[in-house]
PDB file of N, CA and C in Angstrom:
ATOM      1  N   UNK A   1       0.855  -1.180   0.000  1.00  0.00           N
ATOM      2  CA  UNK A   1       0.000   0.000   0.000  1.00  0.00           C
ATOM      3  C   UNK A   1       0.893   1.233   0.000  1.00  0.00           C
ATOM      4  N   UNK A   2       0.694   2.302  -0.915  1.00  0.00           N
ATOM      5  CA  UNK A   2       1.368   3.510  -0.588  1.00  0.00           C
ATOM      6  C   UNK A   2       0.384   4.828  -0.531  1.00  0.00           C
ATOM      7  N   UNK A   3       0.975   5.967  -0.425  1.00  0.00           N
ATOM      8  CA  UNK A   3       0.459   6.873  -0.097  1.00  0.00           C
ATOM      9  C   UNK A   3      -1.204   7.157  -1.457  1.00  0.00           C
ATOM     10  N   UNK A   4      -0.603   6.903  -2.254  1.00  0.00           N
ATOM     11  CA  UNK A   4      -1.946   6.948  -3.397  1.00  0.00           C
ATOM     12  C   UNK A   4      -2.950   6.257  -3.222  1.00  0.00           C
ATOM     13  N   UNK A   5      -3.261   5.117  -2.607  1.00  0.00           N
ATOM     14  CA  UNK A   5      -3.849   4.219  -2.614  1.00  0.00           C
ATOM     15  C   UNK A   5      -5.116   4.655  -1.582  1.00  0.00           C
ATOM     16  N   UNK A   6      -6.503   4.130  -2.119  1.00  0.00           N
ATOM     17  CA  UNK A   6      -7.670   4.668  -1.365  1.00  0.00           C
ATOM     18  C   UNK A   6      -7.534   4.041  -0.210  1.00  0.00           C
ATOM     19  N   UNK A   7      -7.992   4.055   1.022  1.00  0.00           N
ATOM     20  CA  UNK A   7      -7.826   3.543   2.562  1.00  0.00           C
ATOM     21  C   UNK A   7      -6.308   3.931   3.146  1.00  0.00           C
ATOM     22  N   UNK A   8      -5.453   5.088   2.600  1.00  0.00           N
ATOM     23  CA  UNK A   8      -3.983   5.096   3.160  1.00  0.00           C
ATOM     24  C   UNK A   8      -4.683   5.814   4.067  1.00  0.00           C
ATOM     25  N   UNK A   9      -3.940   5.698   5.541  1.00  0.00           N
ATOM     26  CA  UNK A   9      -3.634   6.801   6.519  1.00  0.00           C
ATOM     27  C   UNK A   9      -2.282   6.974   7.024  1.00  0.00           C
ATOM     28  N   UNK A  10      -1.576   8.144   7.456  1.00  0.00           N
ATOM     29  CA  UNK A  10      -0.676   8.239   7.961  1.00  0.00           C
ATOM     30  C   UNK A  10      -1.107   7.638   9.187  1.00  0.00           C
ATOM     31  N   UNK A  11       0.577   6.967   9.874  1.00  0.00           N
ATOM     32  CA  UNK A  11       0.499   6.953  11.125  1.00  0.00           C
ATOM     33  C   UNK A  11       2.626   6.643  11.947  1.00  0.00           C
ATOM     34  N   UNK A  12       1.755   6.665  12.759  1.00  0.00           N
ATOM     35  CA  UNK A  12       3.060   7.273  13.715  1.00  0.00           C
ATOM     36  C   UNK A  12       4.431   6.229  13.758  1.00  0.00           C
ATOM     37  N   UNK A  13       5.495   6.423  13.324  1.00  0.00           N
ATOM     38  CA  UNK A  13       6.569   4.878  13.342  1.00  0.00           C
ATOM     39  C   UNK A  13       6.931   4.916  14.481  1.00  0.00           C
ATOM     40  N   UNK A  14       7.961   4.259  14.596  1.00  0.00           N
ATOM     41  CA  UNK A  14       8.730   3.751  16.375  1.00  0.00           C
ATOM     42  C   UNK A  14      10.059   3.694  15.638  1.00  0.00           C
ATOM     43  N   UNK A  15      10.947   4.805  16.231  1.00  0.00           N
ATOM     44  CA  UNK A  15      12.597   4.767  15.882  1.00  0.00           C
ATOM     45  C   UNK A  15      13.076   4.838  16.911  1.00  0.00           C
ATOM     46  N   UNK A  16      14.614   3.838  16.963  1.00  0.00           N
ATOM     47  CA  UNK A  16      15.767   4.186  17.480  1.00  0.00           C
ATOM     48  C   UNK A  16      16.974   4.964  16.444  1.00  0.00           C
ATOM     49  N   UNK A  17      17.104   5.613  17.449  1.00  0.00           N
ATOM     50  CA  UNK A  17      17.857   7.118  16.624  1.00  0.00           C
ATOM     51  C   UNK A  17      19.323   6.612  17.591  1.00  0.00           C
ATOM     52  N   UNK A  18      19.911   6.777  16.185  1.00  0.00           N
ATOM     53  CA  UNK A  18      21.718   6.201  16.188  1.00  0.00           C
ATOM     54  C   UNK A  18      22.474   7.778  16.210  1.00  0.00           C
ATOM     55  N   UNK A  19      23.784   7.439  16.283  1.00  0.00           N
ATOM     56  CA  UNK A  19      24.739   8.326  15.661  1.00  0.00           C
ATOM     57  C   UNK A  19      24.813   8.140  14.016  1.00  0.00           C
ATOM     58  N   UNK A  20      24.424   9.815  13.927  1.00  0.00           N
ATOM     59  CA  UNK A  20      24.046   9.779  12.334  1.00  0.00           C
ATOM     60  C   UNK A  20      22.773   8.916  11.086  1.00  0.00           C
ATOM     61  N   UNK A  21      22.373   8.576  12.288  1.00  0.00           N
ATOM     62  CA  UNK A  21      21.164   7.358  11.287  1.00  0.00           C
ATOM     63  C   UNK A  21      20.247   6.602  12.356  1.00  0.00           C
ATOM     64  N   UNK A  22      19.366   5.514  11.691  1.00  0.00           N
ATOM     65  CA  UNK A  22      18.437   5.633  12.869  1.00  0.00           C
ATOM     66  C   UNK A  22      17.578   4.472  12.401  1.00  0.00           C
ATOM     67  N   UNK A  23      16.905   3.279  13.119  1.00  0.00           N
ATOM     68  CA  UNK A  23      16.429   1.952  12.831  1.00  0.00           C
ATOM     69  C   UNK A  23      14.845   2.288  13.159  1.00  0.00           C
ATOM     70  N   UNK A  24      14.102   2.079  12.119  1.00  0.00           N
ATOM     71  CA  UNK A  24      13.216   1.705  12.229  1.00  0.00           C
ATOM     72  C   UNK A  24      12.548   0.441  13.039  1.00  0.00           C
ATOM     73  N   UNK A  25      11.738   0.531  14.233  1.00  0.00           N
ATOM     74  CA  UNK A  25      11.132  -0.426  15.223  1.00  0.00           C
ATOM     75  C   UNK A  25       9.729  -0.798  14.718  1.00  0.00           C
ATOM     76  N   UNK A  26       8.924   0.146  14.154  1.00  0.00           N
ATOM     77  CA  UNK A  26       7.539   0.398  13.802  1.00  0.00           C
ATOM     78  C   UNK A  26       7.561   1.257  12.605  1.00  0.00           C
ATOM     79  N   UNK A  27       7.514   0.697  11.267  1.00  0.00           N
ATOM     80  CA  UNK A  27       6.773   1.237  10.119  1.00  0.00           C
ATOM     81  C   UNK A  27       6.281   2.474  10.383  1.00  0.00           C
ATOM     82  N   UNK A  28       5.959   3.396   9.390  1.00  0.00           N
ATOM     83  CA  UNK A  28       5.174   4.713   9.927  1.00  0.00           C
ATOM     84  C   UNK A  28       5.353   5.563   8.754  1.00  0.00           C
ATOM     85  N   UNK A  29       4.848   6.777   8.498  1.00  0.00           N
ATOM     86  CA  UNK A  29       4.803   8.043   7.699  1.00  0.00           C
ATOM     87  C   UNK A  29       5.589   8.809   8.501  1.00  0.00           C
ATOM     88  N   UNK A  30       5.415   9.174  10.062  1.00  0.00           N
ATOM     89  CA  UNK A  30       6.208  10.303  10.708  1.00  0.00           C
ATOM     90  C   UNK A  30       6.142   9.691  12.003  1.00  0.00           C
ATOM     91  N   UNK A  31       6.934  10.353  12.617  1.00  0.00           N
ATOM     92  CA  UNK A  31       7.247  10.524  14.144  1.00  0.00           C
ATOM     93  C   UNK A  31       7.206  12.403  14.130  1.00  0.00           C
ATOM     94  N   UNK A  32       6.918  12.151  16.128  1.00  0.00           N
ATOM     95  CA  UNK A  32       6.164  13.146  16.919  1.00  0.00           C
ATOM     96  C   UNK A  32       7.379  14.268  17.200  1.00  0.00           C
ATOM     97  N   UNK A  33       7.362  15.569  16.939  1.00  0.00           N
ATOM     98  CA  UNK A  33       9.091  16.160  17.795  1.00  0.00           C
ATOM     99  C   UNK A  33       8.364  15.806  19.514  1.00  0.00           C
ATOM    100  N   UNK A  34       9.034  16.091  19.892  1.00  0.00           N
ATOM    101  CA  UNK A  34       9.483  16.263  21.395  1.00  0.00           C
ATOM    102  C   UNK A  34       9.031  16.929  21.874  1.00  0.00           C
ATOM    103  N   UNK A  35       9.917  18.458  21.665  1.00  0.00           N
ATOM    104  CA  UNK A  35       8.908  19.630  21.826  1.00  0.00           C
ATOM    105  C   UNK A  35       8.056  20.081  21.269  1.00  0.00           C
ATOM    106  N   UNK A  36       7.505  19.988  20.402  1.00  0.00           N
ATOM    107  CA  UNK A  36       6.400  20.968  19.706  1.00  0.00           C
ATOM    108  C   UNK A  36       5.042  20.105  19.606  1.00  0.00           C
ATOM    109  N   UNK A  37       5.270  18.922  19.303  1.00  0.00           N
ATOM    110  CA  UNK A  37       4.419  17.480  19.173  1.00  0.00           C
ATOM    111  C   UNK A  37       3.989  17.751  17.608  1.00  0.00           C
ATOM    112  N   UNK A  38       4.786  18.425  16.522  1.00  0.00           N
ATOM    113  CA  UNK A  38       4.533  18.163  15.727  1.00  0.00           C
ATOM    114  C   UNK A  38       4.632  17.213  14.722  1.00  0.00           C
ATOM    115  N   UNK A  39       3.785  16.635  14.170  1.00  0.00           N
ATOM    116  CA  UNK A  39       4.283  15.110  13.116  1.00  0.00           C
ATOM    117  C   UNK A  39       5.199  15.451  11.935  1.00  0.00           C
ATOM    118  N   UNK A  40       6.836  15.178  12.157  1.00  0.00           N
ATOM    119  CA  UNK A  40       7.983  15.397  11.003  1.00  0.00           C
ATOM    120  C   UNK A  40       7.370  14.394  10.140  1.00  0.00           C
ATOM    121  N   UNK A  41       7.498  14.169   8.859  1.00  0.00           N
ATOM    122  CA  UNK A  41       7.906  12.944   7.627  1.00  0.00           C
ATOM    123  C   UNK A  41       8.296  12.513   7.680  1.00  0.00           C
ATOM    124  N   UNK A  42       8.724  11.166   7.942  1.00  0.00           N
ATOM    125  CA  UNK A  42      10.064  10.207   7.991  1.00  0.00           C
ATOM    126  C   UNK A  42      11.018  11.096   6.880  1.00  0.00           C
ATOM    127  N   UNK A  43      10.848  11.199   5.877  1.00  0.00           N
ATOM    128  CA  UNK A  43      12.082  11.510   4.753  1.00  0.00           C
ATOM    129  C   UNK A  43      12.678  13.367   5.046  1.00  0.00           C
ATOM    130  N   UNK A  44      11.566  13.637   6.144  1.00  0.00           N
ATOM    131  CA  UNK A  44      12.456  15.172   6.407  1.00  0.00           C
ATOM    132  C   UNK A  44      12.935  15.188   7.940  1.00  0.00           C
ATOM    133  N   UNK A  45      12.914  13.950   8.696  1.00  0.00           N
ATOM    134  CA  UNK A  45      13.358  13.539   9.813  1.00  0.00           C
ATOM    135  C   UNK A  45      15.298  14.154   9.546  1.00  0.00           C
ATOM    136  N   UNK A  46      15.885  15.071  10.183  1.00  0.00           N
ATOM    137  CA  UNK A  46      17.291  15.318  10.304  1.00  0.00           C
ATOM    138  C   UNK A  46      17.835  15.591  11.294  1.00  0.00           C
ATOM    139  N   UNK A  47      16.588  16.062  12.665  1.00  0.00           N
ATOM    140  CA  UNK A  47      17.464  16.356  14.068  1.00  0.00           C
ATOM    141  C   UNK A  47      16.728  15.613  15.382  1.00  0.00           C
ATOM    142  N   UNK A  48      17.447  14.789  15.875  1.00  0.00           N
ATOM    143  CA  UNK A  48      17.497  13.951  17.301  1.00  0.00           C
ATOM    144  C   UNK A  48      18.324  13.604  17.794  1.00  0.00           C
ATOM    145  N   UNK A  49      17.917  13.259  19.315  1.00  0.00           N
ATOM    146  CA  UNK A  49      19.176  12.771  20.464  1.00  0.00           C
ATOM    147  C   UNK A  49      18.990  11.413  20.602  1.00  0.00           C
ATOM    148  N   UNK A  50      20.064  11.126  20.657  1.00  0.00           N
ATOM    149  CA  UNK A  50      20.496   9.641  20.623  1.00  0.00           C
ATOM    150  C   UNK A  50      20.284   9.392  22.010  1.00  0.00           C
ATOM    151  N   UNK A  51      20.860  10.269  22.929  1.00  0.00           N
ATOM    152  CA  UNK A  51      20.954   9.863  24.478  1.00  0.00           C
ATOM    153  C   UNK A  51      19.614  10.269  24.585  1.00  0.00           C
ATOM    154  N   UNK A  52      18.338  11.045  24.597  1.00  0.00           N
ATOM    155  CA  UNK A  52      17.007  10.843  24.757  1.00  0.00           C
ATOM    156  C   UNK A  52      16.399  10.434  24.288  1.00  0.00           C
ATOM    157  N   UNK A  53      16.463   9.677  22.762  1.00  0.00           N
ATOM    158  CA  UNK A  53      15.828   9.260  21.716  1.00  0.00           C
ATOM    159  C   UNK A  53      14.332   9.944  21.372  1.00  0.00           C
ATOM    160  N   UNK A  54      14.777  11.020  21.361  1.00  0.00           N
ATOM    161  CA  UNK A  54      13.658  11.840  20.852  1.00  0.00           C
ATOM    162  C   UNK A  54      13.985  12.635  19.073  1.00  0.00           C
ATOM    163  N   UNK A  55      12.961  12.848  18.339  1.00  0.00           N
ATOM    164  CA  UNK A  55      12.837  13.384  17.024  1.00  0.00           C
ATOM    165  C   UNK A  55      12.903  14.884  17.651  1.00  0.00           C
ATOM    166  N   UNK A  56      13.204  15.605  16.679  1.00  0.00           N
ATOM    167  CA  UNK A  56      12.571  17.208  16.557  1.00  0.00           C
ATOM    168  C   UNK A  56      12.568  17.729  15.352  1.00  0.00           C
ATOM    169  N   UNK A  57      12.114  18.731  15.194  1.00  0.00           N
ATOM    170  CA  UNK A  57      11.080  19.232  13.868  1.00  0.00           C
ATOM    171  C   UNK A  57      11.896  20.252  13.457  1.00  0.00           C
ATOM    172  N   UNK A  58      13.270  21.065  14.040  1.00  0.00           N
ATOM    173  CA  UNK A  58      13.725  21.531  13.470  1.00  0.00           C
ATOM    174  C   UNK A  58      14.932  22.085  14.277  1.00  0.00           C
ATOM    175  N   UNK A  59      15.946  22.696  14.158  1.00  0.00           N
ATOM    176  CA  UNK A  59      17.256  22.650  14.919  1.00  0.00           C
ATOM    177  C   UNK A  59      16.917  23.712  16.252  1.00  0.00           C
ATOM    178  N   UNK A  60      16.081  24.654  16.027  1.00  0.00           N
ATOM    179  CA  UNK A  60      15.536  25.336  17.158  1.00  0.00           C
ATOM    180  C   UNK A  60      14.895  24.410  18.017  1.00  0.00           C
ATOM    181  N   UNK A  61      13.886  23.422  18.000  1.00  0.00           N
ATOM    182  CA  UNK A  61      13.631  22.592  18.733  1.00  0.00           C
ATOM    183  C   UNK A  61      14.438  21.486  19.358  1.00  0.00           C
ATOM    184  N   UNK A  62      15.348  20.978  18.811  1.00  0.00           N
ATOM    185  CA  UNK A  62      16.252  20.234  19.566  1.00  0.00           C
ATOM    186  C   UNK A  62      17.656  21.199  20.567  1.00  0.00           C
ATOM    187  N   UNK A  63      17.818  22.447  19.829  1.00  0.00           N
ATOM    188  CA  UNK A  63      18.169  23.692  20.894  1.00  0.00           C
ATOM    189  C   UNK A  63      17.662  23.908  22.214  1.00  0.00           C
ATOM    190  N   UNK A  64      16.659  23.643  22.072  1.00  0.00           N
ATOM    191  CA  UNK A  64      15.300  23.891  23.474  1.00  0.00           C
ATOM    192  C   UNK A  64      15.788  22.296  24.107  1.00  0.00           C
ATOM    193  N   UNK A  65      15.767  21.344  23.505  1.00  0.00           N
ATOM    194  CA  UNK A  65      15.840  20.409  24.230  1.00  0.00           C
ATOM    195  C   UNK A  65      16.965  19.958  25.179  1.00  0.00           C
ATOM    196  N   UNK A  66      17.959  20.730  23.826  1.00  0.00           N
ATOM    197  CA  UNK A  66      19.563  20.502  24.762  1.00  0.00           C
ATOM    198  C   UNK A  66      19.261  21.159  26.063  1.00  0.00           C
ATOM    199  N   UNK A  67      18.830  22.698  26.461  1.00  0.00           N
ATOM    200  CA  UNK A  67      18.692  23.553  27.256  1.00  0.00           C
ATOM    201  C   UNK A  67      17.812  22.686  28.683  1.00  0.00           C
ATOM    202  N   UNK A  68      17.142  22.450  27.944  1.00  0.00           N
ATOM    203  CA  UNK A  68      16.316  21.635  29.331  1.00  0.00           C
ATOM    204  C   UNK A  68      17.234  20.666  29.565  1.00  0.00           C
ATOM    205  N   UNK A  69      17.701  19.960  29.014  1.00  0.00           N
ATOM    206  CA  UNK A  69      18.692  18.768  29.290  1.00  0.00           C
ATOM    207  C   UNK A  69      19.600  19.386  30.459  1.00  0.00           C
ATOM    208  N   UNK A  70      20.013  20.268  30.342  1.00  0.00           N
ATOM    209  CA  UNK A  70      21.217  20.627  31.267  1.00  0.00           C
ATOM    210  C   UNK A  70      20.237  21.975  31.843  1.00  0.00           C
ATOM    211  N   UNK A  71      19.160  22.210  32.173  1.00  0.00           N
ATOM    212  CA  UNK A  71      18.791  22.991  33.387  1.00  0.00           C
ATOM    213  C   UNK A  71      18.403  24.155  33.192  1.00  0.00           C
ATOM    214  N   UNK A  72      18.724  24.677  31.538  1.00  0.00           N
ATOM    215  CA  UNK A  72      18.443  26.240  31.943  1.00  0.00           C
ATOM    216  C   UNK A  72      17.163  26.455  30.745  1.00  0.00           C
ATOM    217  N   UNK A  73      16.214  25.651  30.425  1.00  0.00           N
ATOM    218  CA  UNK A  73      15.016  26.113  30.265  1.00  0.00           C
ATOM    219  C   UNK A  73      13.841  26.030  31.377  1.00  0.00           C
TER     220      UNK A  73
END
């Protein structure tokens, strides 16, 4: 089934996020950022932490995340 096909829905995958790359656990269209809870694309997926294994939606959002990480958001 792909995206053309009548009955598609997006839905949410399950990643482990590597250094530099990242394994799919659960099939999916997108994963959630972190902070914002917005749904990235798998294919525009480019910024996450490996040590939190979280996605984010864009380099300002994983900025915010570092910050909380170490205390000062």
């Amino acid at each position: 089934m792909n995206i053309l096909d009548s009955g598609f829905s997006p839905s949410e995958a399950q990643i482990r996020y590597l250094d530099a790359d990242y394994v799919v656990l659960k099939p999916g269209t997108f994963v959630r950022c972190a902070i914002t809870g917005r749904p990235i694309p798998i294919e525009d997926l480019a910024y996450w932490s490996v040590d939190r294994q979280e996605p984010y939606a864009n380099a300002e959002a994983a900025f915010t995340a570092y910050k909380r990480s170490i205390g000062e958001a």
